[in-house]
Protein backbone atom coordinates (compact mmCIF):
# COMPACT_ATOMS: atom_id res chain seq x y z
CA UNK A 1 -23.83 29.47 -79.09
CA UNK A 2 -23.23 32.39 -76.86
CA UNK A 3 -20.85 31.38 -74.18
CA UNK A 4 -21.87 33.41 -70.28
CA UNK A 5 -19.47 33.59 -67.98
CA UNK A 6 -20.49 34.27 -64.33
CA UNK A 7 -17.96 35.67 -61.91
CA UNK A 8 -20.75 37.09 -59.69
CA UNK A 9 -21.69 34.17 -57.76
CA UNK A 10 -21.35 34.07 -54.32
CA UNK A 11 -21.38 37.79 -54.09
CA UNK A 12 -24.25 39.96 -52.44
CA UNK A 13 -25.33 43.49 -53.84
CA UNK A 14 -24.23 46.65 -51.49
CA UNK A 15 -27.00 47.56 -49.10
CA UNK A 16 -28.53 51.29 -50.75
CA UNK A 17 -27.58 54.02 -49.70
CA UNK A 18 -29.43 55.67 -46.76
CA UNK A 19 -31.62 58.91 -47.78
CA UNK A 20 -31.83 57.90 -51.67
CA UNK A 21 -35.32 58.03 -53.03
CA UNK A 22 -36.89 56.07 -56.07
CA UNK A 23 -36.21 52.53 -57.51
CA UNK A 24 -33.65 49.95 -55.89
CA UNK A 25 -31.76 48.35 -58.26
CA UNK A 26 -31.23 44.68 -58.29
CA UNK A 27 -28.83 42.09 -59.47
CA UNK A 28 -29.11 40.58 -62.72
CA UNK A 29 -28.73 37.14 -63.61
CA UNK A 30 -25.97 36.87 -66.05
CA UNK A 31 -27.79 34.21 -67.90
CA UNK A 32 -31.22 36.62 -68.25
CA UNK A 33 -28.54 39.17 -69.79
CA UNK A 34 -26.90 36.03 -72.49
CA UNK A 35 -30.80 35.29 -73.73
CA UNK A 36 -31.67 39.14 -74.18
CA UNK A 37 -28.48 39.51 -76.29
CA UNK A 38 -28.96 36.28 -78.03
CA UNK A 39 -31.72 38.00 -79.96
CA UNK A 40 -29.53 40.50 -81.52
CA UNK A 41 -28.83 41.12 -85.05
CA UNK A 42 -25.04 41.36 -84.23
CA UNK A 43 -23.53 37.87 -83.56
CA UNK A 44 -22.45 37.79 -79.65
CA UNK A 45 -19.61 35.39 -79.17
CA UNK A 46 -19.26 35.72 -75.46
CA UNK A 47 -20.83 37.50 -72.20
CA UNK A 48 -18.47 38.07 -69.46
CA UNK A 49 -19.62 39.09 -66.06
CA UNK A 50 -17.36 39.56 -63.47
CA UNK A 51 -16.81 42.15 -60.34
CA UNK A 52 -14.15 45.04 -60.66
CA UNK A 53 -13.28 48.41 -58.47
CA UNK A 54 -16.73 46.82 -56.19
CA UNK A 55 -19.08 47.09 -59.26
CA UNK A 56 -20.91 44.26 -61.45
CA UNK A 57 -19.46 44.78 -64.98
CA UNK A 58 -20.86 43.40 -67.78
CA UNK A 59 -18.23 43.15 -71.19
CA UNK A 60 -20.45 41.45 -74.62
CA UNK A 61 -17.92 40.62 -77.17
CA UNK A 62 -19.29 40.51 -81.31
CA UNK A 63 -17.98 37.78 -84.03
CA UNK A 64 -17.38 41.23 -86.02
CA UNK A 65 -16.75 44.81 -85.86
CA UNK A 66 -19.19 46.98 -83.78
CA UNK A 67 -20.38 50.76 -84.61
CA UNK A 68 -21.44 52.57 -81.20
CA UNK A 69 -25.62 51.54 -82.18
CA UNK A 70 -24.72 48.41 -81.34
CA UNK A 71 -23.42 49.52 -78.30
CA UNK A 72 -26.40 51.53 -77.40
CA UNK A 73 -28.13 47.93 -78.62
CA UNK A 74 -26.52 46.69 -75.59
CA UNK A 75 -27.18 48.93 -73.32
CA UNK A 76 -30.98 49.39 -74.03
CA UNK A 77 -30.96 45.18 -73.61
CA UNK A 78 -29.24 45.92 -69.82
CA UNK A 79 -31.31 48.77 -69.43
CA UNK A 80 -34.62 46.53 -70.09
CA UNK A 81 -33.69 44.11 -67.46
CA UNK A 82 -32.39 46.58 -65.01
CA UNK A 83 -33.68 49.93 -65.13
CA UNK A 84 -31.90 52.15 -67.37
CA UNK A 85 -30.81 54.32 -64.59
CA UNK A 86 -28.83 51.19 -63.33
CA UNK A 87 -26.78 51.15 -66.62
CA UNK A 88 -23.21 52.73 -67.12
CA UNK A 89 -21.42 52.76 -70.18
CA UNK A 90 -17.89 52.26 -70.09
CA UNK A 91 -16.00 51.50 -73.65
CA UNK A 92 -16.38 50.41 -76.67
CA UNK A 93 -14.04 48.44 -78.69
CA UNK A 94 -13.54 47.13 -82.33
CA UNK A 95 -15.53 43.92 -81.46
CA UNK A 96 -16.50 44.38 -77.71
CA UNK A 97 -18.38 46.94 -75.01
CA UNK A 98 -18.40 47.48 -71.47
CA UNK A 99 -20.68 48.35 -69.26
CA UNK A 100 -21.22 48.93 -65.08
CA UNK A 101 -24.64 47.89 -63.06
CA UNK A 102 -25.43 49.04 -59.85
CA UNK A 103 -25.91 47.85 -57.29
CA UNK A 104 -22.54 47.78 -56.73
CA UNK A 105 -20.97 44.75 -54.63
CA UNK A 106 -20.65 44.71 -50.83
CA UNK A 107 -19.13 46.10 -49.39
CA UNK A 108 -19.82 49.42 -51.14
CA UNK A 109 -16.97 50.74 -52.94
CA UNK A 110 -15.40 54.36 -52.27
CA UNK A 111 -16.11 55.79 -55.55
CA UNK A 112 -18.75 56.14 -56.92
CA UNK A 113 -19.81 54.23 -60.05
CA UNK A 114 -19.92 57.55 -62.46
CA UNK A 115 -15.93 57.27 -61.67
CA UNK A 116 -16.01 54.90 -64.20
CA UNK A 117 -19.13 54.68 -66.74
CA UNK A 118 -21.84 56.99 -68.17
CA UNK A 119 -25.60 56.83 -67.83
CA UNK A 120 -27.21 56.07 -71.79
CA UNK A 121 -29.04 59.08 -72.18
CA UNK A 122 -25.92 61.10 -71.80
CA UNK A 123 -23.92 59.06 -74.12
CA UNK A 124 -26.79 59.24 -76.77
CA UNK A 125 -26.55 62.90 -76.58
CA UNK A 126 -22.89 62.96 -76.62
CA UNK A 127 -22.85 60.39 -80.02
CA UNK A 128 -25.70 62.54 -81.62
CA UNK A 129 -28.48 59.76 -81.15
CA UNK A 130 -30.91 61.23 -78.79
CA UNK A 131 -33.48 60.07 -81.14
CA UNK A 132 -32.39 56.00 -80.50
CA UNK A 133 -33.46 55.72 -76.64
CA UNK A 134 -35.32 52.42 -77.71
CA UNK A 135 -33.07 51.50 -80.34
CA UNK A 136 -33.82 47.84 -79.90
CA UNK A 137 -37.30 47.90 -80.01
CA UNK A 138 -37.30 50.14 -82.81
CA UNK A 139 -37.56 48.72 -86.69
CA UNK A 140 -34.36 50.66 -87.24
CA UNK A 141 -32.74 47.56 -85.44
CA UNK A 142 -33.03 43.82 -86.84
CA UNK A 143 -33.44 41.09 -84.62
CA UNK A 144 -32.65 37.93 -85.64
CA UNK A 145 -35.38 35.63 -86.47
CA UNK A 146 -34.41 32.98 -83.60
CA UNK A 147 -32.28 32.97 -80.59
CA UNK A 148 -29.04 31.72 -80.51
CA UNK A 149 -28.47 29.14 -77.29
CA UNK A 150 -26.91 30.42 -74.26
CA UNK A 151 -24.11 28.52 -72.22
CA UNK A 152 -24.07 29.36 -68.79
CA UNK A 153 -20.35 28.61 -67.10
């Protein structure tokens, strides 16, 4: 069972900014982001979402060792629910990653969210893996052939 923490409620999205053109973003549900991981190859022990410097972070911890695919894994899973330009990586651990949303909380924090994560495409490039920008739809990733079951707490 994958275990979803939610430290978000109660708290409203930052209004967007004035001037910027193209999509809004919107706030996930932490449970929506516990089922699309619960497909994964990779067992996910754990989903922990929670607010930090005014942003929603999002930090998926693995029964096992993680290789940076799995990480992109991840973030193409975030990225399918939220937009992919609403998706910041942050780290990656042995058996954990960590990633930013916007829209950042209100009220808007003073930096800006690139202060402290980087948008997929750029960390594909930067990993050499430019060719995996739907690396979880693609054969080249197994899903597993049934869901695990979420806990929402």
């Amino acid at each position: 069972m994958i275990e979803v923490f939610n430290d978000w409620r109660g708290l409203k999205p930052a209004a967007p900014e004035r001037g910027k053109k193209g999509p809004v973003p919107r706030l996930i549900d932490p449970k929506e982001i516990g089922e699309r991981l619960a497909t994964l190859q990779q067992e996910v022990l754990n989903v922990h979402c929670y607010k930090d410097v005014g942003y929603p972070w999002v930090q998926v911890v693995f029964a096992d060792l993680i290789d940076p695919r799995v990480a992109l894994e991840v973030g193409a899973e975030l990225a399918a629910l939220a937009g992919e330009e609403f998706v910041y990586f942050n780290s990656l651990r042995p058996r954990a990653v960590y990633f930013l949303l916007e829209p950042a909380f209100d009220p808007a924090p003073d930096l800006k969210i690139e202060r402290y994560g980087e948008k997929l495409a750029s960390l594909r490039n930067a990993w050499g893996l430019a060719d995996s920008a739907a690396i979880s739809r693609s054969a080249a990733s197994p899903r597993k052939a049934a869901a695990r079951p979420v806990a929402a707490r």
